[in-house]
N, C-alpha and C. Protein backbone atom coordinates (compact mmCIF):
# COMPACT_ATOMS: atom_id res chain seq x y z
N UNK A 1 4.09 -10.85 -19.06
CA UNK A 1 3.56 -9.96 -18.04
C UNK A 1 2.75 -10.82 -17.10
N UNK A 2 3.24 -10.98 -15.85
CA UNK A 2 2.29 -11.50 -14.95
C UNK A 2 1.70 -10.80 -13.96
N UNK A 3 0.15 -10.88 -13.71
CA UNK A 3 -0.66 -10.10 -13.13
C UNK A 3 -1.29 -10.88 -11.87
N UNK A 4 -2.15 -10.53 -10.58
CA UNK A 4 -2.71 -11.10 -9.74
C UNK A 4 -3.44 -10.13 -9.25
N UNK A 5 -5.26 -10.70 -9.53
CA UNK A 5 -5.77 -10.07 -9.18
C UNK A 5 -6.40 -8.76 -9.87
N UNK A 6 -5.98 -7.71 -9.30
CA UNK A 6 -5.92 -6.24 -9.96
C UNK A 6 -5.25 -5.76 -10.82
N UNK A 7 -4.13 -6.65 -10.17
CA UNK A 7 -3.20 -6.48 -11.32
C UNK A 7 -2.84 -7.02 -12.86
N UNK A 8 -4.00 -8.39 -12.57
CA UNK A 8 -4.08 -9.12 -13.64
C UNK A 8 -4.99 -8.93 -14.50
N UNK A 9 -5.87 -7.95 -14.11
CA UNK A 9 -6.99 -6.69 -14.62
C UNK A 9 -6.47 -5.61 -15.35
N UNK A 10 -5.14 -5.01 -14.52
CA UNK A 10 -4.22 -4.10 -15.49
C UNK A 10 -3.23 -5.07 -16.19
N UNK A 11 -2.99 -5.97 -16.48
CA UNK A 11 -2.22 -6.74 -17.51
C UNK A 11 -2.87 -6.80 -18.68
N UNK A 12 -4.27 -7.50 -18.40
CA UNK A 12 -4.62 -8.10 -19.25
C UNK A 12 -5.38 -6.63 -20.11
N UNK A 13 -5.86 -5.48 -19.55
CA UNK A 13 -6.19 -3.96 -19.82
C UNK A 13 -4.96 -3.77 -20.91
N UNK A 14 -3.62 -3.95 -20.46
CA UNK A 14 -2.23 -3.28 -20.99
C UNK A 14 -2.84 -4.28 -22.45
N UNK A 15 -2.51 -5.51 -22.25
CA UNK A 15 -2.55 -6.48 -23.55
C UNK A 15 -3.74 -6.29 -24.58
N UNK A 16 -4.62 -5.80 -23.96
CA UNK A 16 -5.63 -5.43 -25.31
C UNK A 16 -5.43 -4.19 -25.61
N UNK A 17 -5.25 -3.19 -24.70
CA UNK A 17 -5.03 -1.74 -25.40
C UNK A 17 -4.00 -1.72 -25.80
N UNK A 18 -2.93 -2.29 -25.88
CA UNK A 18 -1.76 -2.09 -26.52
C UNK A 18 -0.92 -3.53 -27.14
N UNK A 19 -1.48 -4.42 -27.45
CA UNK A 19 -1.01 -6.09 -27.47
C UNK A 19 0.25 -5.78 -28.51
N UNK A 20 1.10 -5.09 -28.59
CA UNK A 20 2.43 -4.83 -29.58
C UNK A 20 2.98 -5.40 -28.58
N UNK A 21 2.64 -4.87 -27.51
CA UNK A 21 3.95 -4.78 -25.63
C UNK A 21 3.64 -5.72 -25.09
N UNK A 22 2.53 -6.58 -25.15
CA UNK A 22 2.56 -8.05 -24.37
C UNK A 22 3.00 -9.10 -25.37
N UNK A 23 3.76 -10.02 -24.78
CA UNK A 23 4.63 -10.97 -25.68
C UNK A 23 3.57 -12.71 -24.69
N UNK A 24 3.58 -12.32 -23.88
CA UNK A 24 2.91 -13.52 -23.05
C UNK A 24 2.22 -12.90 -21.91
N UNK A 25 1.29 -13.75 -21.61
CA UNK A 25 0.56 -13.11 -19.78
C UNK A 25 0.56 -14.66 -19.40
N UNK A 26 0.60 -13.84 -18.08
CA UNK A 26 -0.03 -15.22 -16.75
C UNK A 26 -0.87 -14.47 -15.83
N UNK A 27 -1.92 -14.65 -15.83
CA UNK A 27 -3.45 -14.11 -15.04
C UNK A 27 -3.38 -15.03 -13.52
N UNK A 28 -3.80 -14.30 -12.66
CA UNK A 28 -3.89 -15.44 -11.42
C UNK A 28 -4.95 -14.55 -11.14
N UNK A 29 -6.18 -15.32 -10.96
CA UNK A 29 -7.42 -14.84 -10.71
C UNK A 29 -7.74 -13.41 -10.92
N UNK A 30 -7.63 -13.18 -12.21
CA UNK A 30 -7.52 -11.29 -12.63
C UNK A 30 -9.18 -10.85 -11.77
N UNK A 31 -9.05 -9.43 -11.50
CA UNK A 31 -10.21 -9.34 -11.55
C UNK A 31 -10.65 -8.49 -12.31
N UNK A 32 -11.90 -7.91 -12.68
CA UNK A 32 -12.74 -7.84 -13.59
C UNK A 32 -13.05 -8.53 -14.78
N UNK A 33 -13.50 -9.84 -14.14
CA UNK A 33 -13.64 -10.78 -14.72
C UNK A 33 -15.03 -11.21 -14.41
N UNK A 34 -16.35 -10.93 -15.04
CA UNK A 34 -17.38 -11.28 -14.60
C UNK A 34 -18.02 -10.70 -13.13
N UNK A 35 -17.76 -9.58 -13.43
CA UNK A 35 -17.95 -8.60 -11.77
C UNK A 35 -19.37 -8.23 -12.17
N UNK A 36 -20.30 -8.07 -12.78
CA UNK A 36 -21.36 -7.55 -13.29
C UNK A 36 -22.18 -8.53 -13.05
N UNK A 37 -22.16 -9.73 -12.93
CA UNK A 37 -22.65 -10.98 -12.90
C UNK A 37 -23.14 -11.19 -11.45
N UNK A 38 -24.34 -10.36 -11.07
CA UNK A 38 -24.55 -10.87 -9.69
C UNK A 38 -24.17 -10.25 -8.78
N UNK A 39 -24.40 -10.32 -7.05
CA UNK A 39 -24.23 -9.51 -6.18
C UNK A 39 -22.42 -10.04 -5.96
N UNK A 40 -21.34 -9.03 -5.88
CA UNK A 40 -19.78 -9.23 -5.48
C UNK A 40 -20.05 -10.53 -4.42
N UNK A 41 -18.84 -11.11 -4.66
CA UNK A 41 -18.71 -12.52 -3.48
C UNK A 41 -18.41 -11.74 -2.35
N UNK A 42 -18.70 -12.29 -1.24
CA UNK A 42 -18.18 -11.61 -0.01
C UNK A 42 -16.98 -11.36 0.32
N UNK A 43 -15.94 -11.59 -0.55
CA UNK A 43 -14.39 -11.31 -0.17
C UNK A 43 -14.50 -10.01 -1.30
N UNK A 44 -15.28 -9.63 -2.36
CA UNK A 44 -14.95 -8.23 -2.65
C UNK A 44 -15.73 -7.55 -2.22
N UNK A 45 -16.72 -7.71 -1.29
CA UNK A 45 -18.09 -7.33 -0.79
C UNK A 45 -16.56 -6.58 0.16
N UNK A 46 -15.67 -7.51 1.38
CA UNK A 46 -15.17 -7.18 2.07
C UNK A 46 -14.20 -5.46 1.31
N UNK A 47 -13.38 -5.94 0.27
CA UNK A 47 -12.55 -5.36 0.16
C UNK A 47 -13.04 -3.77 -0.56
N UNK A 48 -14.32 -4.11 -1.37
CA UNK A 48 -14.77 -2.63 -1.52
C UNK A 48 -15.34 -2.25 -0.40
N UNK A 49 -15.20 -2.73 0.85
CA UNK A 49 -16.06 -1.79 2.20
C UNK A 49 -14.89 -1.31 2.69
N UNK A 50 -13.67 -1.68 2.82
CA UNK A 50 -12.16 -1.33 3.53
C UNK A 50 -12.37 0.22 3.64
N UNK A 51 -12.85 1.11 2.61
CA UNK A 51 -12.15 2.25 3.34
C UNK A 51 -13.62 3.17 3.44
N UNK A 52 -14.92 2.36 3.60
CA UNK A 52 -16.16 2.86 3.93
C UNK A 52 -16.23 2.95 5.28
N UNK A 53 -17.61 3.38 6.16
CA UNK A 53 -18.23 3.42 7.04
C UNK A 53 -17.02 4.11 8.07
N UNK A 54 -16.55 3.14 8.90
CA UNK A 54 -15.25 3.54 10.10
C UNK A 54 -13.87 3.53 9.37
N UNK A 55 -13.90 3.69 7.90
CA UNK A 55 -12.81 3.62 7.41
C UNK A 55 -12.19 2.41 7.54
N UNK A 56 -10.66 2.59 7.09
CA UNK A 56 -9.55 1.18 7.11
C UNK A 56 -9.11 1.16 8.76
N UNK A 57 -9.16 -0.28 9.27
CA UNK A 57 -8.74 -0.70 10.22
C UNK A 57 -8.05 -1.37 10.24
N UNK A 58 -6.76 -2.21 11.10
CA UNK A 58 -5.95 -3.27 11.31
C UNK A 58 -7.12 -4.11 11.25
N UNK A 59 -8.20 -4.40 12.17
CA UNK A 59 -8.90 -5.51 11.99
C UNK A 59 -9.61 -5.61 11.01
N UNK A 60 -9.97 -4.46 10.00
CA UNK A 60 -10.97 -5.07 8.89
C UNK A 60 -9.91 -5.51 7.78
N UNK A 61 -8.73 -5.11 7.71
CA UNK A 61 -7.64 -5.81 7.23
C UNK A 61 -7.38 -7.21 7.57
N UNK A 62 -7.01 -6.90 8.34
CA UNK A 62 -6.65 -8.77 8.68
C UNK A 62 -7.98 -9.70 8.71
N UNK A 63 -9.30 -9.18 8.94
CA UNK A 63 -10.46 -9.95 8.63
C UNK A 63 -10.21 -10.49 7.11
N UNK A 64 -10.21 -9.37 6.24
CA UNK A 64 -10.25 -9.94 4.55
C UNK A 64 -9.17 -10.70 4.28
N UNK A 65 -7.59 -9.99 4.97
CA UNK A 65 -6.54 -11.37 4.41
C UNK A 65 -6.62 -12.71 4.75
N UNK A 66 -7.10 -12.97 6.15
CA UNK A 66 -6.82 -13.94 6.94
C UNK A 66 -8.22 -14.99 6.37
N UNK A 67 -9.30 -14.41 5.93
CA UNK A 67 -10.84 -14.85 5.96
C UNK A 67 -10.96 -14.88 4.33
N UNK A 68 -11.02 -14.46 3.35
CA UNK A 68 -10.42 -14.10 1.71
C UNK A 68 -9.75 -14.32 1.03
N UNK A 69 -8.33 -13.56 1.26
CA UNK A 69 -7.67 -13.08 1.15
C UNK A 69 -6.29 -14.53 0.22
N UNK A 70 -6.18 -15.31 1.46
CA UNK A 70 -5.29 -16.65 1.06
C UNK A 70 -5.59 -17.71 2.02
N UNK A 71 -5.91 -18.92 1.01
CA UNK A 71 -6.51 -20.27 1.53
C UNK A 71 -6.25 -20.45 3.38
N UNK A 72 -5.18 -20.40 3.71
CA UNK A 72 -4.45 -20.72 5.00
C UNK A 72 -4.27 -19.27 5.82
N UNK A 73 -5.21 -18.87 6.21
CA UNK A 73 -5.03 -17.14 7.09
C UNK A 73 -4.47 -17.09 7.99
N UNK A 74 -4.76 -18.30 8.83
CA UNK A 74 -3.82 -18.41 10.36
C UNK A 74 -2.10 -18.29 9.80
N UNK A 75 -1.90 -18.84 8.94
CA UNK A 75 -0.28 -18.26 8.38
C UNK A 75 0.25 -17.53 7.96
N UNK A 76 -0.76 -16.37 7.92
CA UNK A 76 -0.47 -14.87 7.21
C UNK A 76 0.48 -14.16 8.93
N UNK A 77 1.43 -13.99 8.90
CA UNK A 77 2.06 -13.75 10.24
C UNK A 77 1.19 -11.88 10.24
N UNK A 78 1.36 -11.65 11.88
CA UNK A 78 0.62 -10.32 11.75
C UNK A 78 1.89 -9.12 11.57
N UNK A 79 3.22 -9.42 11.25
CA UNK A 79 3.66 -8.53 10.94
C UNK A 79 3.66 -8.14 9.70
N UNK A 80 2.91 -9.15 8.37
CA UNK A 80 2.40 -8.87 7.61
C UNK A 80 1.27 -7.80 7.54
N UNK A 81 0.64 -7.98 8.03
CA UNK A 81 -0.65 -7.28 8.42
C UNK A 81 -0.38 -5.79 8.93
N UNK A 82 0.47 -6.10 9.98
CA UNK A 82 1.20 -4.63 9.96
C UNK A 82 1.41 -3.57 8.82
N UNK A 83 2.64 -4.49 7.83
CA UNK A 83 2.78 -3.70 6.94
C UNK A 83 1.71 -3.28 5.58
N UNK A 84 1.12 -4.04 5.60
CA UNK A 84 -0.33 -3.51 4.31
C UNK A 84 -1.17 -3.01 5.05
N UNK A 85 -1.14 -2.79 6.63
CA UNK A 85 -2.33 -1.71 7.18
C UNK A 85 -1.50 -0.21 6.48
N UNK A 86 -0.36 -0.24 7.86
CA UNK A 86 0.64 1.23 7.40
C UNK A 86 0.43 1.36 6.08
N UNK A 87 0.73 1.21 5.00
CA UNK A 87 0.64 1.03 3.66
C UNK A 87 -1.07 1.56 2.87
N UNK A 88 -1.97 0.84 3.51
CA UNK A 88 -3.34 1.19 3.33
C UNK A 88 -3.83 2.59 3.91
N UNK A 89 -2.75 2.80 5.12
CA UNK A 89 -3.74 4.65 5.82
C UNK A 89 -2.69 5.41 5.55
N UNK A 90 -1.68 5.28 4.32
CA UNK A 90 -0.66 6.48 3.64
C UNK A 90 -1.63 7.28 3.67
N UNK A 91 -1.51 8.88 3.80
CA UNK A 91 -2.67 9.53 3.18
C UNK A 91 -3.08 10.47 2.00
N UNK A 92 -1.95 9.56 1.05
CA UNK A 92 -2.27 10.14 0.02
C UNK A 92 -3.25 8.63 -0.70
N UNK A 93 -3.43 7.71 -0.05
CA UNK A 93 -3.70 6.41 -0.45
C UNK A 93 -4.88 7.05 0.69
N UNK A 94 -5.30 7.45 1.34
CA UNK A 94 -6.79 7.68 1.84
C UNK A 94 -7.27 8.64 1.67
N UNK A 95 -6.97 9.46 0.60
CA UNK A 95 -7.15 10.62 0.04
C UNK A 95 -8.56 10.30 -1.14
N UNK A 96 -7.44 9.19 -1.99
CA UNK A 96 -7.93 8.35 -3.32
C UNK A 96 -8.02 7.35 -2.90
N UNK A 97 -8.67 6.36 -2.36
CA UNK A 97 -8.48 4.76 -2.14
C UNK A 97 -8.95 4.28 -2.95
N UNK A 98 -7.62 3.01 -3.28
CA UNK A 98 -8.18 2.07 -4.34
C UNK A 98 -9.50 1.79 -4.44
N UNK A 99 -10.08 0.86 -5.65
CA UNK A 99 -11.41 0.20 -5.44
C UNK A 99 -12.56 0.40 -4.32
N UNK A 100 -12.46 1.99 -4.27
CA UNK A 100 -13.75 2.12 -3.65
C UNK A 100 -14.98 1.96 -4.69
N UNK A 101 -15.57 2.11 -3.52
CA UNK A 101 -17.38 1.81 -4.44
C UNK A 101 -18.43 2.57 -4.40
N UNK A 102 -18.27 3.77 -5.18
CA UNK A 102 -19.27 4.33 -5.28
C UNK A 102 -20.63 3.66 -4.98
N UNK A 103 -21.95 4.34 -4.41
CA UNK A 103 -23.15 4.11 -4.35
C UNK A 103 -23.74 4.62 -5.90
N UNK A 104 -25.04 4.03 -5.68
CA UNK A 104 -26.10 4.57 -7.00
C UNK A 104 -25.31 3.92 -8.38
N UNK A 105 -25.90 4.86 -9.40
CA UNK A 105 -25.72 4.46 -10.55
C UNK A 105 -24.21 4.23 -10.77
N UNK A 106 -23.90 5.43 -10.54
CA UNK A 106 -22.24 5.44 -10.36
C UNK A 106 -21.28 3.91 -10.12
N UNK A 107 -21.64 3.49 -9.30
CA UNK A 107 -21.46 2.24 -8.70
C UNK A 107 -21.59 0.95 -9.78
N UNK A 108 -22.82 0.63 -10.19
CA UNK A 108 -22.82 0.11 -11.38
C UNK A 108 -22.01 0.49 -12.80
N UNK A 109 -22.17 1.26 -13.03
CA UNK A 109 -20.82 1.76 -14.08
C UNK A 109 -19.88 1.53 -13.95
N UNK A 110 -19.31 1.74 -13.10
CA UNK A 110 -17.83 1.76 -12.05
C UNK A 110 -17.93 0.01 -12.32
N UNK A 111 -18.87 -1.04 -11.72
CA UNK A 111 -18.41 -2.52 -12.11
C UNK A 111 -18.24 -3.09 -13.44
N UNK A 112 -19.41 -2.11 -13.77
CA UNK A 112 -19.23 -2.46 -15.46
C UNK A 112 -18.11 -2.09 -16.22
N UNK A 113 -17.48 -1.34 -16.36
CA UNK A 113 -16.32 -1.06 -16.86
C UNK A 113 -15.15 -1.93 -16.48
N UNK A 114 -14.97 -2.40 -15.18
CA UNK A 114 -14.23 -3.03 -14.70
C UNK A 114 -14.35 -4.78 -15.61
N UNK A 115 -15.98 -5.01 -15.81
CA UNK A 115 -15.83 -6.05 -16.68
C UNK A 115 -15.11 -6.35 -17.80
N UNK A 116 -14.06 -6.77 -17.82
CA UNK A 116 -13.43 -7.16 -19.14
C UNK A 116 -14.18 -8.27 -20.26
N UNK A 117 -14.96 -9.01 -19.38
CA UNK A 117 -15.51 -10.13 -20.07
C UNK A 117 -16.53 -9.37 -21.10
N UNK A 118 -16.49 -8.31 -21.21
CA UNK A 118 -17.92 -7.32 -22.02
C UNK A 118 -17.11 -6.79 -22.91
N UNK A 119 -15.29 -6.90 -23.22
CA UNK A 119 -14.50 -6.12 -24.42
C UNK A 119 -14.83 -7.27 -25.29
N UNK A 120 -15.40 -6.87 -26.21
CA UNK A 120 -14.87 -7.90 -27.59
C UNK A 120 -14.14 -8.30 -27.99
N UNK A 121 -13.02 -7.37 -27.65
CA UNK A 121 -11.48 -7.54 -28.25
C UNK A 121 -10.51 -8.80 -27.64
N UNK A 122 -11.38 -9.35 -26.34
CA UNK A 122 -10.65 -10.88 -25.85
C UNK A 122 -10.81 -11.98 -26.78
N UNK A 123 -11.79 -11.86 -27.81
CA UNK A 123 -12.08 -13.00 -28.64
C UNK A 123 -10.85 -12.96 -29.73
N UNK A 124 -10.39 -12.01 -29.80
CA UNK A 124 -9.70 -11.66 -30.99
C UNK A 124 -7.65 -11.72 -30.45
N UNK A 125 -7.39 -11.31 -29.42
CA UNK A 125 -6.14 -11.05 -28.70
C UNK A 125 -5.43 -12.38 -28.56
N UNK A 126 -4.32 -12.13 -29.39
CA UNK A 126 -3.36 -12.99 -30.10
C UNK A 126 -2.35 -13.65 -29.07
N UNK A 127 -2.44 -12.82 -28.05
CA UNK A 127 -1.30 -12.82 -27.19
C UNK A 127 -1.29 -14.43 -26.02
N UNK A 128 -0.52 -15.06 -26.07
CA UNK A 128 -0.71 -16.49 -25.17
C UNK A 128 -0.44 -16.13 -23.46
N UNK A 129 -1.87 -16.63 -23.11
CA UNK A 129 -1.79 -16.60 -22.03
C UNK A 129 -2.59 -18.05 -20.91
N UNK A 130 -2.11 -17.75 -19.94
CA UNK A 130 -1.66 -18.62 -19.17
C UNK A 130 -2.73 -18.43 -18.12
N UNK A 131 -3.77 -18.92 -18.03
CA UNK A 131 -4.84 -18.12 -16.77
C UNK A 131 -4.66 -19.49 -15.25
N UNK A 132 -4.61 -18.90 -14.14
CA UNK A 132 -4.34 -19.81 -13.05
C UNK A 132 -5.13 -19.17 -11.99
N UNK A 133 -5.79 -20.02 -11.86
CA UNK A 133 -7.23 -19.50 -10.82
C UNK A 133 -7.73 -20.53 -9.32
N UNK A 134 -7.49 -20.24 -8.53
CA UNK A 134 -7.63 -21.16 -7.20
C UNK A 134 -9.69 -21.51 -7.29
N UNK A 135 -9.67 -22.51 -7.33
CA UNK A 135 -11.17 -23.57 -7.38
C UNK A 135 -12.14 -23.02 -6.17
N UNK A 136 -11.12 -22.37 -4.50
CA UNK A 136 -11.85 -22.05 -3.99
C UNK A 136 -11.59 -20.72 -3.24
N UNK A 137 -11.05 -19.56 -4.38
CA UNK A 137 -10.93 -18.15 -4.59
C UNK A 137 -12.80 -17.59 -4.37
N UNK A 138 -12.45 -16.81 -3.22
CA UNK A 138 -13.40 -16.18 -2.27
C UNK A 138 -13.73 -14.42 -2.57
N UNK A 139 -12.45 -14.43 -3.49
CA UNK A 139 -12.79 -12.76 -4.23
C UNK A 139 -13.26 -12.45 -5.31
N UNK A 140 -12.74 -13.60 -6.18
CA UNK A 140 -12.88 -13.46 -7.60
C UNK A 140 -13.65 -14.70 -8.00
N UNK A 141 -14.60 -14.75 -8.91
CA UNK A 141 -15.54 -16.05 -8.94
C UNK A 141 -14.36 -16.91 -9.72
N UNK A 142 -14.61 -18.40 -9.27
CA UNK A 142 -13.46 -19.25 -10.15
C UNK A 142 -14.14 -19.02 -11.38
N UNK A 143 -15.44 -19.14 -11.73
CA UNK A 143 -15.91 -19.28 -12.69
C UNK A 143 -15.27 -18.33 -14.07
N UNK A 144 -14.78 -17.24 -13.56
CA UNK A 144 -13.66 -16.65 -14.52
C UNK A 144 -12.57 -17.17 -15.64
N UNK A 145 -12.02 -18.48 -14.65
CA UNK A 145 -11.11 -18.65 -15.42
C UNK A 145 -11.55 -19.52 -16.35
N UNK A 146 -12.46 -20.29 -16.53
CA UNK A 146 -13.12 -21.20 -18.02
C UNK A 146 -13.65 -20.16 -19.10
N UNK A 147 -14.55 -18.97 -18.36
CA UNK A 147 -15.19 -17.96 -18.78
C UNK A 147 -13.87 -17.35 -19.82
N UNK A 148 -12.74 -16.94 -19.26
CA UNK A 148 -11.58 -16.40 -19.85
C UNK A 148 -11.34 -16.90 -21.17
N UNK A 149 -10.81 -19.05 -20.63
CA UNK A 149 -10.24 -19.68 -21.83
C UNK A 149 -11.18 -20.18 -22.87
N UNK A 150 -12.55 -20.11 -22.51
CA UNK A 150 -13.42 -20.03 -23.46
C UNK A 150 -13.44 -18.50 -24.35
N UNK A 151 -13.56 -17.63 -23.89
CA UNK A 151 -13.30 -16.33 -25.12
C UNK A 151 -11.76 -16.17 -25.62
N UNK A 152 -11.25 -16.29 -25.07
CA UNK A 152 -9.26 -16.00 -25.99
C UNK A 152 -9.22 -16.91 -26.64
N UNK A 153 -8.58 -16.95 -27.67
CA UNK A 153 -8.18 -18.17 -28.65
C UNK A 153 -7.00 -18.40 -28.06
N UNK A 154 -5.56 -17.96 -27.59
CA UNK A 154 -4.72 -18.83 -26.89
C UNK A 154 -3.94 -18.74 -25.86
N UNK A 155 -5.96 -19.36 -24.68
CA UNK A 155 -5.30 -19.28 -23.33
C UNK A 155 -5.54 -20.90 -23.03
N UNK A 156 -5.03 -20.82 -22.07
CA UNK A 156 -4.76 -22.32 -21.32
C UNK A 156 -5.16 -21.98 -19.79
N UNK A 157 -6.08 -22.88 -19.30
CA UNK A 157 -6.54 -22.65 -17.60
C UNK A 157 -5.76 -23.70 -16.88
């Protein structure tokens, strides 16, 4: 099962709540990985504001991909951008938007849960995985991925 990101948050979620069904993972900078740890980096600072204040925009989109998002932004072509705006103001997707962020207590809970590094059950999860984390990832702290292969018994960074 390979995950990125959020998705490597619901992989690695699938592999402990159910590790019968994961046979292998590959993590690429999962997140909830040490999210509790401090104020969010400014690239999730960005991406939990997306559908706050003036809502989702083309430009607060292409600010986080181009600025965040992936090392080289000027090469993100904008018909990319196009399509994950359209995609972002579906409105059944601005109804519920992803990874919003509650205020108050709420808010804190909401990160904490998201921490995986706080399940016990990573020390113990049999399953081999493969963690691959960019050194100068602007969303997710790199510091994750040592954090990771230090609790699993058999991951590899």
């Amino acid at each position: 099962l390979v995950g990125n990101s959020y998705g490597g948050a619901a992989a690695l979620r699938l592999a402990l709540d159910t590790p019968g069904r994961v046979g292998k993972l590959v993590l690429m900078g999962p997140g909830g990985i040490g999210t509790t740890r401090g104020l969010p980096t400014a690239g999730l600072g960005s991406l939990l504001a997306y559908y706050s204040g003036a809502g989702p925009s083309r430009e607060k989109l292409a600010s986080f991909i181009r600025n965040y998002l992936v090392y080289e932004g000027d090469s993100v072509p904008d018909e990319l951008i196009d399509v994950r705006y359209a995609a972002s103001i579906d409105p059944e997707v601005v109804a519920d938007p992803p990874l919003t962020r509650p205020s108050g207590p709420l808010a804190l809970r909401t990160l904490w849960r998201m921490d995986l590094t706080r399940d016990s059950r990573l020390a113990s999860l049999q399953t081999p995985t493969l963690i691959l984390w960019g050194r100068d990832d602007k969303v997710n702290r790199p510091s994750g991925g040592p954090m990771l292969q230090n609790i699993m018994p058999n991951a590899e960074l």
